[in-house]
Protein backbone atom coordinates (compact mmCIF):
# COMPACT_ATOMS: atom_id res chain seq x y z
CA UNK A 1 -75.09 -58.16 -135.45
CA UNK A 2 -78.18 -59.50 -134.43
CA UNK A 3 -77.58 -58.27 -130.54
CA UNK A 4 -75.38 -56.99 -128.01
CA UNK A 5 -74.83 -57.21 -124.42
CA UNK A 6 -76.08 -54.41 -121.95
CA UNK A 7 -74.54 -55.52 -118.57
CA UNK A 8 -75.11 -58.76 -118.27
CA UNK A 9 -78.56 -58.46 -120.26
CA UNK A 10 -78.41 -59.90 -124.14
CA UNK A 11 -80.99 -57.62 -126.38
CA UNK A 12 -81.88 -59.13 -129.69
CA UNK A 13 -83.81 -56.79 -131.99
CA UNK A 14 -86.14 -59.92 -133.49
CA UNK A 15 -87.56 -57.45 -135.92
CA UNK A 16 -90.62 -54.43 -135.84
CA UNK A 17 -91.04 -53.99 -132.04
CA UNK A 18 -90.48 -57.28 -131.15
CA UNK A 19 -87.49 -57.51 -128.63
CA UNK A 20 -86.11 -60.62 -126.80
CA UNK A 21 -84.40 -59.94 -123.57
CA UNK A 22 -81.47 -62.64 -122.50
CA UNK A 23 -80.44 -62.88 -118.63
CA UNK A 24 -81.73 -64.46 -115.71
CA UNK A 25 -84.69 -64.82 -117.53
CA UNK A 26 -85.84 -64.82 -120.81
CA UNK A 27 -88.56 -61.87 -121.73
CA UNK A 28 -90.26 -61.17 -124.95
CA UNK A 29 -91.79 -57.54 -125.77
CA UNK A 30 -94.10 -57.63 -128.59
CA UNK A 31 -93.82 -60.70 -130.14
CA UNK A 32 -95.50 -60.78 -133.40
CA UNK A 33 -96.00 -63.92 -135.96
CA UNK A 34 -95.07 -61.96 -138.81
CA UNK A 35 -90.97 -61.52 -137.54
CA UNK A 36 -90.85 -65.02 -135.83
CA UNK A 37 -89.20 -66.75 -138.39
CA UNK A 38 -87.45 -69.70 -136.12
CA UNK A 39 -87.68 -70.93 -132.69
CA UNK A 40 -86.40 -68.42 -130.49
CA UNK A 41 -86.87 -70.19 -127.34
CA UNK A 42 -89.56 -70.51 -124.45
CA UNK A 43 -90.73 -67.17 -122.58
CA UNK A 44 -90.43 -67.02 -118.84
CA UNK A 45 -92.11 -63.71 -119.25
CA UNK A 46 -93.97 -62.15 -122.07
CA UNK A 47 -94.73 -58.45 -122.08
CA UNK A 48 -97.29 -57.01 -124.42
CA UNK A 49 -97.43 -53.13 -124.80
CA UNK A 50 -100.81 -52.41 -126.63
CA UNK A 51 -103.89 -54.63 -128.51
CA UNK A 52 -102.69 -53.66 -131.71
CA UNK A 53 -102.31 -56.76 -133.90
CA UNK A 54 -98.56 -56.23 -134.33
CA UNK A 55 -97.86 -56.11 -130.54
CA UNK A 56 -100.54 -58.16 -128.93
CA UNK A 57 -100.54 -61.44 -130.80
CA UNK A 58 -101.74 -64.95 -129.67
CA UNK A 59 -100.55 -66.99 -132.00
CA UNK A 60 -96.87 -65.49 -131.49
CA UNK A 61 -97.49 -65.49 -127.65
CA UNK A 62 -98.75 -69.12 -127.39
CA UNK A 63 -95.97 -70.04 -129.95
CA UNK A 64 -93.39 -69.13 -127.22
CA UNK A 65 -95.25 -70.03 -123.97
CA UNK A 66 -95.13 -72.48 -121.34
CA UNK A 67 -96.81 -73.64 -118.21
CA UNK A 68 -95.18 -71.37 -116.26
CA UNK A 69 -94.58 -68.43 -118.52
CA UNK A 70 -96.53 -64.98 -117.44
CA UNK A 71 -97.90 -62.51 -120.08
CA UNK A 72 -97.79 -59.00 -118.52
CA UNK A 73 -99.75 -57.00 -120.91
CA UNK A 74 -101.78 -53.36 -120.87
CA UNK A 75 -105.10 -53.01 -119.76
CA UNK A 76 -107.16 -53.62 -123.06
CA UNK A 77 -105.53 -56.55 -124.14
CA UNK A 78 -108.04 -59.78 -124.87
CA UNK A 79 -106.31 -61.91 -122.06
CA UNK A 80 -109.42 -64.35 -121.76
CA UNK A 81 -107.66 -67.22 -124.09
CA UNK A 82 -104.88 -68.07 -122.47
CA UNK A 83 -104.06 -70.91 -119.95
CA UNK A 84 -101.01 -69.81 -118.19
CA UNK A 85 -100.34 -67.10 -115.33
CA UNK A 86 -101.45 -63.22 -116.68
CA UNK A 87 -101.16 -59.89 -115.22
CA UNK A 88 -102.73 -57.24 -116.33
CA UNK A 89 -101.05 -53.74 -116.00
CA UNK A 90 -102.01 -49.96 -116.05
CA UNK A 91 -100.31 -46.54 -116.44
CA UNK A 92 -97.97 -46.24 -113.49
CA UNK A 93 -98.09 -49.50 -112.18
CA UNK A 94 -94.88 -51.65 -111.05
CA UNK A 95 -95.07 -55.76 -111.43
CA UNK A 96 -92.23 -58.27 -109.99
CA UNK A 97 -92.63 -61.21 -112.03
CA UNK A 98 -89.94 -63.61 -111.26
CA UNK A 99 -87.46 -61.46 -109.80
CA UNK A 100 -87.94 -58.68 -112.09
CA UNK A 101 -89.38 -55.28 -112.39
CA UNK A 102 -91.76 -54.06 -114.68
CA UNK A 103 -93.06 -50.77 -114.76
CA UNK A 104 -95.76 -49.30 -117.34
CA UNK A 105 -95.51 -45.60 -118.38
CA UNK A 106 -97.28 -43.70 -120.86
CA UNK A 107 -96.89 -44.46 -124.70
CA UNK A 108 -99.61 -42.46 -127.60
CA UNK A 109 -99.55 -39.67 -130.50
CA UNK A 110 -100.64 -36.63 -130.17
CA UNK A 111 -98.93 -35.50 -133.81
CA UNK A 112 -100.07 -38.65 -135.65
CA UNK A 113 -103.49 -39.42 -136.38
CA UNK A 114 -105.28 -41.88 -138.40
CA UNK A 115 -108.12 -38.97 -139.26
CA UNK A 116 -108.54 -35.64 -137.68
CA UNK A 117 -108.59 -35.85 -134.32
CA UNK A 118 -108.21 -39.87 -134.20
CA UNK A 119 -104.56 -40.67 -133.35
CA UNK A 120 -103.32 -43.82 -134.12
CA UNK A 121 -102.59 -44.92 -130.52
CA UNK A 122 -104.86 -42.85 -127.65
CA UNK A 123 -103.46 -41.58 -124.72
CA UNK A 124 -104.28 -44.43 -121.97
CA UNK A 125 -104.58 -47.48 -124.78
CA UNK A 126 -100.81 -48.52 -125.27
CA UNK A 127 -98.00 -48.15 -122.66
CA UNK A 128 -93.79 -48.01 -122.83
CA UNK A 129 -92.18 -50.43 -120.24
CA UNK A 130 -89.31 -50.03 -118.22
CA UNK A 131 -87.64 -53.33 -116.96
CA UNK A 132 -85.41 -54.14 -114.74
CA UNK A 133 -83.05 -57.58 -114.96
CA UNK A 134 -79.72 -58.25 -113.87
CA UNK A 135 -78.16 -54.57 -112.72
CA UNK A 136 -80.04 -53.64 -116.14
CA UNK A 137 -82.56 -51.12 -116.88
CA UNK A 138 -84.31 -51.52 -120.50
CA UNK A 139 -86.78 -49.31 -121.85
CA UNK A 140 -89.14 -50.15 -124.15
CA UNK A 141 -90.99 -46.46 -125.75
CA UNK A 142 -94.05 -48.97 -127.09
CA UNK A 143 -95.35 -47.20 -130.24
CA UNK A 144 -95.64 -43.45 -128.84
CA UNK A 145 -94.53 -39.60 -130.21
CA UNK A 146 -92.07 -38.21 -128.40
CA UNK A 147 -94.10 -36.84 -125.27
CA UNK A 148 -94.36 -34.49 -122.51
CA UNK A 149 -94.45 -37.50 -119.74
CA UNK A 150 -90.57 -38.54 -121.13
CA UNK A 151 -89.10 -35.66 -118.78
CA UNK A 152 -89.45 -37.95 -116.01
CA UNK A 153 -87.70 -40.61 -117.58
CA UNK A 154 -84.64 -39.10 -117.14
CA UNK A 155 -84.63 -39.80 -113.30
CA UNK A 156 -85.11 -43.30 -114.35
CA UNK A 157 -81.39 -43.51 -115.43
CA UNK A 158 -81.62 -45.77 -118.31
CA UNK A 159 -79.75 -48.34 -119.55
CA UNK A 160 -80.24 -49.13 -122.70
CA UNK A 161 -83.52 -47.34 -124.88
CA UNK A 162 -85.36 -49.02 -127.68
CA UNK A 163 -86.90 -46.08 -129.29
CA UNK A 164 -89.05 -46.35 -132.60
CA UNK A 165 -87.82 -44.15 -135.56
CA UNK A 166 -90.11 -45.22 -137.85
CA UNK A 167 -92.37 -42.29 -138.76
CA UNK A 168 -96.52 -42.50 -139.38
CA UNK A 169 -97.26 -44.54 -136.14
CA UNK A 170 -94.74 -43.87 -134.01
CA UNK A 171 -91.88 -40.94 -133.39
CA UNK A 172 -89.70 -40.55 -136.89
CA UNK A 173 -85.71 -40.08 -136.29
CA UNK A 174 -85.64 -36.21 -135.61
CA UNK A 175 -88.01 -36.77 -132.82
CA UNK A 176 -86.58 -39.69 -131.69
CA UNK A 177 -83.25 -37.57 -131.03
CA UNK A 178 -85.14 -35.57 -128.97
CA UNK A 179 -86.35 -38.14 -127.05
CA UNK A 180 -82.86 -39.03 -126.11
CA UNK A 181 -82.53 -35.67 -125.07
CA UNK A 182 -84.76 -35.85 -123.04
CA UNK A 183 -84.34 -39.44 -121.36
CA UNK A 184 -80.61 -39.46 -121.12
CA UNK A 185 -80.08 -43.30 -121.60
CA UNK A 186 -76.52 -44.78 -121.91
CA UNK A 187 -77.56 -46.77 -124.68
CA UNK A 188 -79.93 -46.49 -128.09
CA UNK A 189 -81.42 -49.27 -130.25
CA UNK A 190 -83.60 -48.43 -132.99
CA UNK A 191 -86.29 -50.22 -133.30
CA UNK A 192 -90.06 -50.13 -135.51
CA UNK A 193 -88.83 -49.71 -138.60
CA UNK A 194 -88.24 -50.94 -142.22
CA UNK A 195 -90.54 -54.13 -141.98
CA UNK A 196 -93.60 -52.34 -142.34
CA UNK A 197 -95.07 -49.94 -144.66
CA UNK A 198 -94.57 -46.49 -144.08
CA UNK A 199 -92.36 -46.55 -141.47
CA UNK A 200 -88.89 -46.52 -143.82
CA UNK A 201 -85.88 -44.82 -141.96
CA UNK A 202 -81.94 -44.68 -141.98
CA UNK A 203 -81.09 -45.68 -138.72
CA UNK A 204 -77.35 -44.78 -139.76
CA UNK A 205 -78.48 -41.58 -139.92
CA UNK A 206 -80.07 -41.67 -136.29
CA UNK A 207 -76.51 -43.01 -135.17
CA UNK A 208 -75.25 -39.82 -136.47
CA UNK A 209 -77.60 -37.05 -135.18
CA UNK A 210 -77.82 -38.95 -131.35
CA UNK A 211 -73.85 -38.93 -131.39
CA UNK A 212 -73.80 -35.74 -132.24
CA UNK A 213 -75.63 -34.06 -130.29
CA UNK A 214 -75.41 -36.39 -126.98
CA UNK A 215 -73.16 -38.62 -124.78
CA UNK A 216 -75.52 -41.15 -125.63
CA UNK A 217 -74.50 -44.71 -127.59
CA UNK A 218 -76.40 -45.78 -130.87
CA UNK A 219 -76.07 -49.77 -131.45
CA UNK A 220 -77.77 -50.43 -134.77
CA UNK A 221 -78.49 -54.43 -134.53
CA UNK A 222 -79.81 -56.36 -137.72
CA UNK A 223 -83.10 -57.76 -137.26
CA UNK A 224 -83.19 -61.31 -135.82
CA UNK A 225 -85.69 -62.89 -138.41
């Protein structure tokens, strides 16, 4: 299974952190060349989390753009080469593109680090997203540890949350559970992992520690690519 219905919201799992969202409108998060395989259709709005190559890639964005398509991406992001509508977007800030809701909270390590004292993603570079389509609220974690500023998510009353499991860049699966804890969504989808190196996980055995331990739902999807 490639995705699933949340409400009336269709989440594919494309592949890495690259999520398609199906409802009114049709949102990509992360798109990235290297898990667009076919043509997945045209982007009313694209949302990019971080510059990282792997999350904030032209080629994959202007693959699925159109005239009228808006790129919401983080403060950092080389915007500059594209001609259609974008928005830039900070820490805290709220967007309604098109009739829908997006709101950037925080997303960085502070256990990983590329050398002492360097973390892979800074506090303030890369963002999670929280959108809201159809009745539906998604969250997106971005490429983040599991972190203080998730408390507050709770109030959010989630939906459906694609968390990373991944390990080295991101949270691994035992802190992952914890972030479900600590969020309280209906809904889990794994995401960021098993495409690239390093970040190898079971996400069977996620299912089975989130289950366990909360009232929480694990879908595990296949990726779409």
């Amino acid at each position: 299974m490639t995705a699933t219905f949340i409400g009336d919201v269709q989440v594919y799992w494309i592949n890495h952190a690259s999520v398609k969202l199906e409802g009114s409108k049709r949102i990509y998060i992360d798109p990235f060349s290297d898990t667009f395989t076919k043509n997945y259709g045209d982007a009313d709005i694209i949302v990019a989390t971080h510059p990282h190559f792997d999350h904030f890639d032209p080629e994959a964005i202007n693959q699925i753009s159109r005239e009228n398509s808006v790129l919401v991406a983080k403060k950092g992001c080389d915007i500059g080469q594209f001609d259609f509508e974008v928005r830039i977007i900070d820490i805290g800030e709220k967007h309604f593109v098109k009739g829908v809701s997006i709101k950037s909270v925080h997303a960085y390590n502070d256990k990983r680090f590329r050398n002492p004292g360097e973390p892979f993603h800074p506090r303030g570079e890369g963002m999670g997203v929280i959108i809201e389509m159809d009745g539906t609220k998604i969250y997106h974690a971005g490429d983040t540890d599991m972190i203080g500023e998730m408390k507050s998510l709770e109030k959010e009353e989630i939906d459906v949350a694609l968390l990373p499991i991944g390990g080295t860049y991101t949270m691994d699966v035992k802190e992952a559970v914890e972030a479900v804890k600590t969020i309280k969504p209906d809904t889990v989808i794994p995401i960021h992992y098993n495409m690239i190196g390093n970040t190898e996980a079971d996400p069977k055995e996620f299912k089975r520690k989130v289950e366990s331990s909360t009232d929480a739902k694990v879908i595990i999807l296949e990726p779409d690519s």
